[in-house]
Protein backbone atom coordinates (compact mmCIF):
# COMPACT_ATOMS: atom_id res chain seq x y z
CA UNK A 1 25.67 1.11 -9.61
CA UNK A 2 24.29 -2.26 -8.31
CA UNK A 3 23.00 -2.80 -5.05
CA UNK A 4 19.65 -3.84 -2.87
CA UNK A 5 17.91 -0.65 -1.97
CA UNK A 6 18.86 0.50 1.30
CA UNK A 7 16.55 3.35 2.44
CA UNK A 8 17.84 6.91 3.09
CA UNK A 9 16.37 10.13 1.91
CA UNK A 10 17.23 11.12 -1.50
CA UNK A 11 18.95 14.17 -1.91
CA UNK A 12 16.28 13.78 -5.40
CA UNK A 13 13.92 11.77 -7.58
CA UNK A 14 15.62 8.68 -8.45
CA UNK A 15 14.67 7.07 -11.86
CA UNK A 16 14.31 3.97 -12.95
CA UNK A 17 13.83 3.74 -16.78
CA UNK A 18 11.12 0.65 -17.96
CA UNK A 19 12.58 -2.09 -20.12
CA UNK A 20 9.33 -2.38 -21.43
CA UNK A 21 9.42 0.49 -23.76
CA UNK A 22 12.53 -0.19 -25.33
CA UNK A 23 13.77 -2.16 -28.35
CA UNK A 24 13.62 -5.82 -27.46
CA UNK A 25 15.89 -6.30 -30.56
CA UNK A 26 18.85 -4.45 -28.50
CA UNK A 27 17.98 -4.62 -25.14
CA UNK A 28 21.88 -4.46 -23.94
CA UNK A 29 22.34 -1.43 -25.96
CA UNK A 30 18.87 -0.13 -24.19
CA UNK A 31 20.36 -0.58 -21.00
CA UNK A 32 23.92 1.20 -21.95
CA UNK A 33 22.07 4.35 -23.26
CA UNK A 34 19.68 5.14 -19.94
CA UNK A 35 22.81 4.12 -17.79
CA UNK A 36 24.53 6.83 -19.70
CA UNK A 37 21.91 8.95 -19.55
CA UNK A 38 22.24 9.05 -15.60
CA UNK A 39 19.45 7.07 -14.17
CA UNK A 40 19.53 5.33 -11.06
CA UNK A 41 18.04 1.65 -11.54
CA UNK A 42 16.61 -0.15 -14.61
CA UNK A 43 12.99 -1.27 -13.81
CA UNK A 44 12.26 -4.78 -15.29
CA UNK A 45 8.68 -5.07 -15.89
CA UNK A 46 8.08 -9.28 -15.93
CA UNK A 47 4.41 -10.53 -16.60
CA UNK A 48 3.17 -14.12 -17.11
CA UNK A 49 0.15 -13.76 -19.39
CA UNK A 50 -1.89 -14.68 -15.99
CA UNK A 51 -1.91 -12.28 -13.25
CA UNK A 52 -1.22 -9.29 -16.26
CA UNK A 53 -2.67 -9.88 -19.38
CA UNK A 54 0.69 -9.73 -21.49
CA UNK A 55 3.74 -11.60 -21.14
CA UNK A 56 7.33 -9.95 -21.36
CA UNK A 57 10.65 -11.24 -19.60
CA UNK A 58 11.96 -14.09 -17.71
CA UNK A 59 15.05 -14.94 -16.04
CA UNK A 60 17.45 -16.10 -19.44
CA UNK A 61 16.81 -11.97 -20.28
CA UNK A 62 17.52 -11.01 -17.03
CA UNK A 63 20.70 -12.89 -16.97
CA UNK A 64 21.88 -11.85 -20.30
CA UNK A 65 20.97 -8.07 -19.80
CA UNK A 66 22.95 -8.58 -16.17
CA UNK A 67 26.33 -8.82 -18.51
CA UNK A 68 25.66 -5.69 -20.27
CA UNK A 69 25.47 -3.26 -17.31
CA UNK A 70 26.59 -2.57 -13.37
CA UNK A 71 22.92 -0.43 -13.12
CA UNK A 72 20.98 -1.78 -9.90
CA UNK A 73 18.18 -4.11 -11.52
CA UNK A 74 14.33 -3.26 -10.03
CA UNK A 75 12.21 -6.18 -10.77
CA UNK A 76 8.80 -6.05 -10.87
CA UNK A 77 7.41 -9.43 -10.37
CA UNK A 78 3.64 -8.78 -12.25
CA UNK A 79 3.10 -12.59 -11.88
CA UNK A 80 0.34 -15.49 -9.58
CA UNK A 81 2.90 -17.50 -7.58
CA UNK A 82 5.81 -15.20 -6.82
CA UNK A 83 7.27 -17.82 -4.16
CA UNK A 84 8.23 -20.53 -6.91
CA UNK A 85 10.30 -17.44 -9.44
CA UNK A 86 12.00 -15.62 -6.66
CA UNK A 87 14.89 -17.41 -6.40
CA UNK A 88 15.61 -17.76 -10.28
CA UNK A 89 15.18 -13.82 -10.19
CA UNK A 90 17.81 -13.02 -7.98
CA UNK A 91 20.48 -15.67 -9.10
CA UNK A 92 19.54 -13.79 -12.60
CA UNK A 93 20.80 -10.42 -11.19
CA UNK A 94 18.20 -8.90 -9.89
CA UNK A 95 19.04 -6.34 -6.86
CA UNK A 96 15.32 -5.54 -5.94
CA UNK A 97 12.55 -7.73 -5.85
CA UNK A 98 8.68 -6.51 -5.80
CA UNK A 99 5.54 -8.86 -5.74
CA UNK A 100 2.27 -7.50 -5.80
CA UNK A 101 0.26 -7.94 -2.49
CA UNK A 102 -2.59 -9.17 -4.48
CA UNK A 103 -0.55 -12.06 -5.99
CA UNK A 104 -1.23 -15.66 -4.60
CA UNK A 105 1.10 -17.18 -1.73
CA UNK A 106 2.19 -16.17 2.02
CA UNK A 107 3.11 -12.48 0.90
CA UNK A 108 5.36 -11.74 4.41
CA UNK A 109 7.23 -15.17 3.67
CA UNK A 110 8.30 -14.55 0.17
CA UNK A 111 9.06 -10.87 1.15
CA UNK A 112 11.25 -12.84 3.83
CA UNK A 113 12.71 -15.08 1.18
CA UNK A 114 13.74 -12.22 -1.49
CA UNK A 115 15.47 -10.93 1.44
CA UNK A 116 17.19 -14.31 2.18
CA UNK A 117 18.40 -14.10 -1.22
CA UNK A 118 20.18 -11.01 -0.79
CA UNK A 119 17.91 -8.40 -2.43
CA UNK A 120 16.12 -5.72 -0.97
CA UNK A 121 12.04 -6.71 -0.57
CA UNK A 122 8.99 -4.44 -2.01
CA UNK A 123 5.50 -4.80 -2.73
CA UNK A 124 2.82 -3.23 -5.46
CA UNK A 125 -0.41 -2.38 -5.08
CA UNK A 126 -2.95 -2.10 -8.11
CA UNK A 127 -4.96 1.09 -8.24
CA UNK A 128 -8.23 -0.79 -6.69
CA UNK A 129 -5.70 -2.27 -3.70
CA UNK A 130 -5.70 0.36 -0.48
CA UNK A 131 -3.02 1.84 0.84
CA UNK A 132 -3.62 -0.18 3.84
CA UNK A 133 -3.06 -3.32 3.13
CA UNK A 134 0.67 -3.02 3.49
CA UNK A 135 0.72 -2.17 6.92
CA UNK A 136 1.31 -5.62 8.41
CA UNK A 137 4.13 -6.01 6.19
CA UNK A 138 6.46 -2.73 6.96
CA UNK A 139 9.03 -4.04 8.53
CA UNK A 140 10.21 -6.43 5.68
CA UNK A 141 9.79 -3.72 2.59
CA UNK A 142 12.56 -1.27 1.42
CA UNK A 143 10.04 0.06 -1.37
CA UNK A 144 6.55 0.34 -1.91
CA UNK A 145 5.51 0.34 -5.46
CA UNK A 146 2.33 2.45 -6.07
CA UNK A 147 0.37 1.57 -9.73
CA UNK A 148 -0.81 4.72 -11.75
CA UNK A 149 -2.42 2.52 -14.41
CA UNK A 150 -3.30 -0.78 -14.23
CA UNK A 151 -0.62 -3.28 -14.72
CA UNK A 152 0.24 -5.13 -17.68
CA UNK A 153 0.68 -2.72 -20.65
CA UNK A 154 3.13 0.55 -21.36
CA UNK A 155 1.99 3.81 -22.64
CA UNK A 156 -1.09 4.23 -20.47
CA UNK A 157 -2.69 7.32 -19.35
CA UNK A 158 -1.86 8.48 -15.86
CA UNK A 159 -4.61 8.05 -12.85
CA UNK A 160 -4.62 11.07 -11.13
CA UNK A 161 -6.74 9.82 -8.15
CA UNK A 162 -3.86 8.00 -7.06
CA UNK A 163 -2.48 10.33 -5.76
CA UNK A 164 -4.23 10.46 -2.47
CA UNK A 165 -2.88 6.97 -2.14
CA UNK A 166 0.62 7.93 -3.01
CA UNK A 167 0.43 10.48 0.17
CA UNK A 168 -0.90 8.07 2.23
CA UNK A 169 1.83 5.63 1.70
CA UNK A 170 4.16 7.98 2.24
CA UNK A 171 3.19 8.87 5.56
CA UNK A 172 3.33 5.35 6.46
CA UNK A 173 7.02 5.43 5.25
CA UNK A 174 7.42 8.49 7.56
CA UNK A 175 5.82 6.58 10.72
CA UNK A 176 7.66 3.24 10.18
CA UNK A 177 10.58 2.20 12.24
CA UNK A 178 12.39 0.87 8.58
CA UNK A 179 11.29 4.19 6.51
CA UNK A 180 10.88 2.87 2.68
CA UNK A 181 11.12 4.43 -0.84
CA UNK A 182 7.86 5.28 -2.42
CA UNK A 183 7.97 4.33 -6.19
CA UNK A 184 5.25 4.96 -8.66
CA UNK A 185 4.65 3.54 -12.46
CA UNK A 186 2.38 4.38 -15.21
CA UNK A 187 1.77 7.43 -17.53
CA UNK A 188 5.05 9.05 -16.03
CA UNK A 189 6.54 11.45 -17.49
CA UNK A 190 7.61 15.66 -17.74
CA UNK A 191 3.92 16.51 -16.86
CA UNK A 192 2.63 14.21 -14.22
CA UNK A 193 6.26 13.33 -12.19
CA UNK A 194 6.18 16.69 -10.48
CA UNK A 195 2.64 15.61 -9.34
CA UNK A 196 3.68 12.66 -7.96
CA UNK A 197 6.90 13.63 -6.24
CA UNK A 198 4.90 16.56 -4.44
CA UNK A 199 2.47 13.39 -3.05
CA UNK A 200 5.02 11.71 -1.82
CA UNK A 201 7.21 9.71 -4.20
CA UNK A 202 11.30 9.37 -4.45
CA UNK A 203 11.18 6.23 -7.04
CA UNK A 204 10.01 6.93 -10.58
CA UNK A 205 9.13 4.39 -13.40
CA UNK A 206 9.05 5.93 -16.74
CA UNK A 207 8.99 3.94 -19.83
CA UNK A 208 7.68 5.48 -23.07
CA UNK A 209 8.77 9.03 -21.82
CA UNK A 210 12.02 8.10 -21.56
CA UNK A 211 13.69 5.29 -24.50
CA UNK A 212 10.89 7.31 -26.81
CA UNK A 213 11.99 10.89 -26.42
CA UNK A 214 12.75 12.71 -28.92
CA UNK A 215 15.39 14.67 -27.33
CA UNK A 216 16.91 12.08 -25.79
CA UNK A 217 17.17 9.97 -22.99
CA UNK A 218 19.31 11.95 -20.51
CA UNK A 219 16.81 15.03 -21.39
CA UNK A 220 13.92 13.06 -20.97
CA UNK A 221 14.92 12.04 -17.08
CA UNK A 222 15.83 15.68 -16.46
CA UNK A 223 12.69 16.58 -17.53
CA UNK A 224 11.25 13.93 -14.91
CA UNK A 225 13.55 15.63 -12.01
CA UNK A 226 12.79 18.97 -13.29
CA UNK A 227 16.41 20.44 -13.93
């Protein structure tokens, strides 16, 4: 169902399924299937060959997958100059916006801009960016989007000494006036998710372990909640 994030405690994990890892050639049918499958958001991984070292998706994709399913659309803005795409994100369909705190621009502004546009706000920190550096920007953020790998590529191997971080943003979700979800991405999947949601984490982004399953997509994201 579509909607900005609007924190309260989930009664479970909530997944978000990575466009990244499926079939470009049928992205609307990719969509449809994890939808069925009974995730919660579809996770839109956009890079611009500059800040990542990849490109994927713009806008015109966001747009046309918007037609092809009602799922709430988490986009995760891997890009230099977040300010100057923001706007053509969210009249694209996009229901959550996150930039990455390392990204160039007046972070709190554009956080206050996404939300100006009528989608909920986040930010992402790469696994060499502390847990810290969020702090002056709590009251804007409805997620907080914690990298496993290093951005840019799917099908990397999970960094288990993020998970200190992952706790550590947690508890500043716990102290905050505006709690916020916890999300995490990269090298999710049956093995490491229950490692991650005992740090800390409601939000997971799972890509190859999900549209590549063997058994399925709605088995592979109740593997990742553990039912």
């Amino acid at each position: 169902m579509r909607g900005s994030l609007r924190y309260s405690k989930p009664k479970g994990l909530l997944i978000a399924p990575s466009i990244l890892a499926a079939d470009f050639a049928c992205l609307g049918d990719e969509a449809r299937r994890v939808e069925e499958g009974g995730c919660d958001m579809l996770h839109l991984d956009v890079m611009d060959g500059h800040f990542v070292p990849n490109i994927s998706l713009g806008p015109p994709v966001v747009s046309s997958l918007r037609a092809c399913t009602d799922l709430t659309f988490d986009a995760h803005l891997m890009i230099s100059q977040p300010d100057r795409y923001v706007e053509a994100f969210a009249k694209a369909g996009a229901d959550h916006i996150t930039i990455h705190v390392e990204s160039d621009g007046d972070t709190a502004a554009t956080l206050r801009a996404i939300r100006e546009l009528g989608c909920s706000a986040g930010l992402c920190l790469k696994p060499a960016t502390p847990a810290s550096v969020i702090e002056p920007f709590l009251d804007l953020l409805s997620m907080v989007l914690v990298m496993t790998v290093e951005p840019g590529f799917g099908g990397q191997s999970f960094m288990a000494d993020m998970l200190p971080k992952i706790k550590t943003v947690r508890a500043l979700s716990d102290q905050a006036a505006r709690p916020f979800h916890v999300e995490v991405d990269g090298g999710i999947d049956a093995e490491t998710a229950p490692l991650v949601a005992a740090a800390g984490a409601d939000v997971l982004v799972a890509g190859t372990s999900v549209f590549r399953n063997p058994n399925g997509v709605a088995a592979a994201m109740a593997a990742l909640r553990n039912k």
